[in-house]
Protein backbone atom coordinates (compact mmCIF):
# COMPACT_ATOMS: atom_id res chain seq x y z
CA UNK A 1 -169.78 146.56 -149.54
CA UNK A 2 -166.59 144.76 -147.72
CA UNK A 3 -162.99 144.91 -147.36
CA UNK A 4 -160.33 143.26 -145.67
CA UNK A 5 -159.55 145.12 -142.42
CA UNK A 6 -155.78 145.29 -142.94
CA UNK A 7 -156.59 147.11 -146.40
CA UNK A 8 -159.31 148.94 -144.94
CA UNK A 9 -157.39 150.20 -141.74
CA UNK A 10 -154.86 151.63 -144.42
CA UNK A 11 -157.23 153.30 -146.64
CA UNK A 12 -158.27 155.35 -143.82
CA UNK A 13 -155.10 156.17 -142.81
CA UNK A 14 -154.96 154.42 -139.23
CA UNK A 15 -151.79 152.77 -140.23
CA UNK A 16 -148.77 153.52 -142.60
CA UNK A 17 -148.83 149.50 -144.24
CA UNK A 18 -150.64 146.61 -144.28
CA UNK A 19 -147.68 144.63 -142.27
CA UNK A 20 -148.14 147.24 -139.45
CA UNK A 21 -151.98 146.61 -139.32
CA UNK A 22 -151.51 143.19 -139.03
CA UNK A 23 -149.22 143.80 -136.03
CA UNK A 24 -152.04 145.48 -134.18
CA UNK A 25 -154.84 143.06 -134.93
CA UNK A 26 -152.38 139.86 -134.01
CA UNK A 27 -151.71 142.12 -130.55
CA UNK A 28 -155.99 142.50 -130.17
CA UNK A 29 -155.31 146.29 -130.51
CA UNK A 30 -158.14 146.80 -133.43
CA UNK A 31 -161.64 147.26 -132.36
CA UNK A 32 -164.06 146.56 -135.19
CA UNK A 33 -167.83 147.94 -133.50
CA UNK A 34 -166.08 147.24 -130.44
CA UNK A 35 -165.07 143.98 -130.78
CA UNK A 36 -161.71 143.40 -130.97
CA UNK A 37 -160.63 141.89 -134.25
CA UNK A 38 -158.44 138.79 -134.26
CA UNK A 39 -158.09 138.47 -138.03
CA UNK A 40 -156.27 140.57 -140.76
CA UNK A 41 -157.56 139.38 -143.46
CA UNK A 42 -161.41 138.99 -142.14
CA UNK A 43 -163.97 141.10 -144.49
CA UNK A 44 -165.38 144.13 -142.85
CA UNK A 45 -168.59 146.59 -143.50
CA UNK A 46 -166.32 149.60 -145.29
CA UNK A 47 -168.37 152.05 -142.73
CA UNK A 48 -167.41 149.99 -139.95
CA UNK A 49 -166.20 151.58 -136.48
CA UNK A 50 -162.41 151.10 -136.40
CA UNK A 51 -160.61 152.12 -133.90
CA UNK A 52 -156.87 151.09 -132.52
CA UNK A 53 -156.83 151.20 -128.70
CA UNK A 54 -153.66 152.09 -126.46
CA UNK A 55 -151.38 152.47 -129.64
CA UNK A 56 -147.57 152.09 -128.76
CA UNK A 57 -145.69 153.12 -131.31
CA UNK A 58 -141.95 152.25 -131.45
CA UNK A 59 -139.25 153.07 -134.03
CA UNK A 60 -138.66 149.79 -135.95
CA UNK A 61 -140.78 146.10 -135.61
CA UNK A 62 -138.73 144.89 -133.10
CA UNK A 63 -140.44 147.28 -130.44
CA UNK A 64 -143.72 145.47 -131.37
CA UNK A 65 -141.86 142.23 -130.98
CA UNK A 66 -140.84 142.97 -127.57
CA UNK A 67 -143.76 144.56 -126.61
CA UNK A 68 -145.70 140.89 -127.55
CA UNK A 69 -143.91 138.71 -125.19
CA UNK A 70 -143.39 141.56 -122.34
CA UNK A 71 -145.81 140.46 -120.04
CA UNK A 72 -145.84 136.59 -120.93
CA UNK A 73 -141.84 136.73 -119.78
CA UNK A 74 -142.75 139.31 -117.19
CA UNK A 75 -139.70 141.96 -118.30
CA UNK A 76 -139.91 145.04 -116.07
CA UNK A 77 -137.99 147.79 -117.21
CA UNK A 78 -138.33 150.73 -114.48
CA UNK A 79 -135.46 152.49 -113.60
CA UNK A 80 -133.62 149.19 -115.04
CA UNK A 81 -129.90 149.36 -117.06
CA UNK A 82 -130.47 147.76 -120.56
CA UNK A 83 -128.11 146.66 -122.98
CA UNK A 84 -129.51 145.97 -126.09
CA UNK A 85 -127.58 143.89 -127.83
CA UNK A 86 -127.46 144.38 -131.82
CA UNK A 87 -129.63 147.54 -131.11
CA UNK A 88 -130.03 148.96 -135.05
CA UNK A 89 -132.62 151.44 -135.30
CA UNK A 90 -133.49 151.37 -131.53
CA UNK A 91 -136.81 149.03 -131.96
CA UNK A 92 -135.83 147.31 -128.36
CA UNK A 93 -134.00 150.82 -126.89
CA UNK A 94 -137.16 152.78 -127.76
CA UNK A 95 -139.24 150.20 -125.70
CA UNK A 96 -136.88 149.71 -123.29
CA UNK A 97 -137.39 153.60 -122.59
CA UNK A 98 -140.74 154.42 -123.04
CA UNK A 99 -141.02 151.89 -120.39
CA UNK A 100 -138.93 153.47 -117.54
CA UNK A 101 -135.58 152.49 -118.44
CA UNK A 102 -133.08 154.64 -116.36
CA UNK A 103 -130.06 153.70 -119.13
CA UNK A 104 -129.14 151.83 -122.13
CA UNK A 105 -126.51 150.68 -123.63
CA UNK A 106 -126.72 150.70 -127.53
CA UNK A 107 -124.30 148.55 -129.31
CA UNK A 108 -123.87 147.39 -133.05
CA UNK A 109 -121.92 146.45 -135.36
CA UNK A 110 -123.21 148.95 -138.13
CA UNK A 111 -123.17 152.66 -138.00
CA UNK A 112 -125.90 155.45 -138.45
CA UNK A 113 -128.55 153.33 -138.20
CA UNK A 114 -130.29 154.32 -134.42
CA UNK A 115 -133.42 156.63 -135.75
CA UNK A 116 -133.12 160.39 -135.45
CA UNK A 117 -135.70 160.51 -132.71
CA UNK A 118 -133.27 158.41 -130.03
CA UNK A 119 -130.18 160.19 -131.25
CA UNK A 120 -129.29 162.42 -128.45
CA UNK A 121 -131.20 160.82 -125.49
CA UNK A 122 -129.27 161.19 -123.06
CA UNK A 123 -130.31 158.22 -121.68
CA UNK A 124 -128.90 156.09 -124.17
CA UNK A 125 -125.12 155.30 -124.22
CA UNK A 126 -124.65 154.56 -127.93
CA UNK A 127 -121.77 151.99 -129.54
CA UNK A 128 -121.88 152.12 -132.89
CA UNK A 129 -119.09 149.95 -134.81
CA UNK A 130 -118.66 147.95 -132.26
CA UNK A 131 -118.44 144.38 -131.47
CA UNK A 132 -120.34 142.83 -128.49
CA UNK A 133 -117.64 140.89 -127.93
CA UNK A 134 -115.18 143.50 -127.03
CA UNK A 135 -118.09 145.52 -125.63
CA UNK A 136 -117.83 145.93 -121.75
CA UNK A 137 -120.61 147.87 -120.03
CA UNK A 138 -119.90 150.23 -116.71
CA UNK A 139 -122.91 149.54 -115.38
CA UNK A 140 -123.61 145.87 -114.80
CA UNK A 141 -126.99 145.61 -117.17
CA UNK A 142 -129.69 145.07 -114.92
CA UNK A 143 -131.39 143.20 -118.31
CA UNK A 144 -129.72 142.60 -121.45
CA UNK A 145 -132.01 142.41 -124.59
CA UNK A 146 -130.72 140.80 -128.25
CA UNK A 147 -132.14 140.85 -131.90
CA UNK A 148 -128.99 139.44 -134.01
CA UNK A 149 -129.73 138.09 -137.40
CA UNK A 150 -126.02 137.46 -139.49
CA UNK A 151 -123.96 136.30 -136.04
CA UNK A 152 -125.18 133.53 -133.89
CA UNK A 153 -126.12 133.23 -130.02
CA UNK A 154 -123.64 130.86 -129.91
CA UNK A 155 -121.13 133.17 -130.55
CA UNK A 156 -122.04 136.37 -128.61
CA UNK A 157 -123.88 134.36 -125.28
CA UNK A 158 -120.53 133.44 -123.87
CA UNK A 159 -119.48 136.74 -123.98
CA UNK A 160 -122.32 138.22 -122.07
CA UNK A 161 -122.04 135.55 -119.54
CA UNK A 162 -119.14 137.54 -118.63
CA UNK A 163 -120.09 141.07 -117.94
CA UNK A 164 -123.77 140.17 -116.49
CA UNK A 165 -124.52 138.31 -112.67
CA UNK A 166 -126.88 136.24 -112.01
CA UNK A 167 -129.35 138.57 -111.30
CA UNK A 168 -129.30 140.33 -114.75
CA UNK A 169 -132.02 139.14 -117.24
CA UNK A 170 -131.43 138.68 -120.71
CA UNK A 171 -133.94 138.43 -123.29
CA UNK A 172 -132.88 136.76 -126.44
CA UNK A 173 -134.61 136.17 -129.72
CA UNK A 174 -134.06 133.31 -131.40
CA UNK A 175 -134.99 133.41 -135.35
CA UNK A 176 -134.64 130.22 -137.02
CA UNK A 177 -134.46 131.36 -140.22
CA UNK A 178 -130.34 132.44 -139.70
CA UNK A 179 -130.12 128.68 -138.47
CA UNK A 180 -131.89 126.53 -141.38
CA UNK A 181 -129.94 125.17 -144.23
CA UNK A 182 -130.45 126.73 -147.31
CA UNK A 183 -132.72 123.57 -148.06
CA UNK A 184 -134.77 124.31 -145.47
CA UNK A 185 -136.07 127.58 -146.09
CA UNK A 186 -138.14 128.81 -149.14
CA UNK A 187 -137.15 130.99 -151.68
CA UNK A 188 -138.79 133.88 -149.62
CA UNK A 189 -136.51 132.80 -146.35
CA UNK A 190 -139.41 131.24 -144.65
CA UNK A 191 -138.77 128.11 -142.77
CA UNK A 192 -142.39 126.98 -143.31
CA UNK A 193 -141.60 123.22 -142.10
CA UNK A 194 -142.64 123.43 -138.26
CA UNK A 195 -140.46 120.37 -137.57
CA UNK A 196 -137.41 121.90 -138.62
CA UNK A 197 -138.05 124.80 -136.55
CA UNK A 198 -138.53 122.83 -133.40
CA UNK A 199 -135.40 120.93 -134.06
CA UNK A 200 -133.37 124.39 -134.62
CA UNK A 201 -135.17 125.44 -131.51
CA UNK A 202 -134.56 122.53 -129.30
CA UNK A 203 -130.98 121.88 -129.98
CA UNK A 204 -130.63 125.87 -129.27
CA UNK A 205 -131.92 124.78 -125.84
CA UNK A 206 -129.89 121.96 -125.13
CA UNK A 207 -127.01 124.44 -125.59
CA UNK A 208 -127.91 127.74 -123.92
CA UNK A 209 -128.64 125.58 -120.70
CA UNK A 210 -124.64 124.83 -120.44
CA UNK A 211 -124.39 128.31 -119.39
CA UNK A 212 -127.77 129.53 -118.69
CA UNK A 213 -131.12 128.81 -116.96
CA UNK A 214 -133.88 128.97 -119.45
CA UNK A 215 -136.67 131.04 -116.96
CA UNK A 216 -139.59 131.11 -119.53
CA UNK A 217 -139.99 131.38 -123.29
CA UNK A 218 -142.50 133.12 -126.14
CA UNK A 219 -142.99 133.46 -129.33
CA UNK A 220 -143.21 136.53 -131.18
CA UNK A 221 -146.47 137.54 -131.85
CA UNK A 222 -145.52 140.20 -134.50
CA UNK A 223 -143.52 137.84 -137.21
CA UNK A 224 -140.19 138.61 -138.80
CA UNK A 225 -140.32 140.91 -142.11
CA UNK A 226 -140.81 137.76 -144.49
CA UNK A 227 -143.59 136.06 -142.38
CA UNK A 228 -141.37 133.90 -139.99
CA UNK A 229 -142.15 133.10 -136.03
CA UNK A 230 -139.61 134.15 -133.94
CA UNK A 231 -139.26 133.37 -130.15
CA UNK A 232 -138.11 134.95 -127.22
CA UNK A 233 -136.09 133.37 -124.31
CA UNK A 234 -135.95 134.82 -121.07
CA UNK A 235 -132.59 133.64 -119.29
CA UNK A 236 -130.26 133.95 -116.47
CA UNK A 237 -126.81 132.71 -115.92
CA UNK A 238 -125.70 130.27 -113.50
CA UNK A 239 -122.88 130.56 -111.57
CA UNK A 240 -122.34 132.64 -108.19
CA UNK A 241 -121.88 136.09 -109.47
């Protein structure tokens, strides 16, 4: 008898949802009799060896985001500053920290919503109900991160040009689905059409390098909530300081 490994892997407890065991197969963290599993939906012996290797477990999705793109942008966070940018429950501060950041800088617009198991790090320099824009760091961030869904780049990257150098990294994620008309997207708030993505992409590019120098790019290989591909852009500002 078979079953589909994401349904399996949550019948046997190794995972809380289907959505989180399709995170760790798409990251080639799911051994299936030792082979690593590139499918979620591939059938599966039900007494087949399952086992998730080098688990990383972060407070929200957008840990698991970040953590997909780390090493194709080549983001080192030891003993770094972070600001994270739009920070919520802490999915970018929690990997930020379990990966040797000395500080962060949490700031958002909402309040109460960094998980209970951050709250009193005293590593992290929380800002709730606050604005980026009016948002100036004492540190100069040695790498600023930013997951921002109802406000656009457009409108908070000028503002962090200000209070980084060129040396600081940023790491922004781009999600297309905040940028599509409402024609463009399905009822679900997919943007399923690969050309319109591209276009939302490109002309995000032909801004950002005004300001910026685009280093390297990714895309997400955990997908937003409803299904869409996000990407990653590693930058750095241009100018003398």
């Amino acid at each position: 008898m078979k079953q589909r490994l994401d349904k399996l892997m949550l019948m046997r407890g190794i995972v809380g949802s289907r959505s989180e065991a399709e995170n760790w197969i798409r990251l080639g963290r799911v051994l299936v009799g030792g082979r690593t599993a590139s499918k979620p939906g591939v059938f599966v012996d039900k007494s087949a060896e399952i086992k998730l290797t080098a688990a990383e477990r972060y407070v929200s999705r957008a840990g698991l985001k970040l953590a997909s793109v780390a090493k194709a942008l080549d983001l080192n966070f030891r003993s770094k500053v972070v600001l994270d940018v739009g920070s919520s429950t802490g999915g970018f501060t929690d990997y930020a920290l379990q990966h040797g950041a000395r500080k962060v800088y949490a700031v958002d617009v909402g309040t109460d919503q960094l998980h209970p198991s951050l709250r009193g790090d005293s590593r992290i320099e929380l800002h709730e109900k606050t604005d980026i824009r009016e948002f100036v760091p004492s540190e100069t961030p040695d790498i600023v991160v930013i997951d921002v869904s109802f406000i656009s780049l457009r409108q908070i990257l000028p503002h962090v040009a200000k209070i980084v150098d060129k040396n600081t990294t940023i790491a922004a994620m781009v999600k297309p689905q905040f940028k599509a008309t409402r024609g463009q997207i399905t009822r679900g708030g997919i943007v399923k059409n690969d050309g319109v993505r591209r276009t939302i992409l490109r002309e995000f590019e032909q801004w950002v390098r005004a300001s910026f120098m685009i280093i390297n790019k990714a895309d997400s290989e955990v997908k937003g909530a409803h299904g869409n591909l996000e990407r990653f852009y590693k930058l750095s500002k241009i100018g003398e300081s």
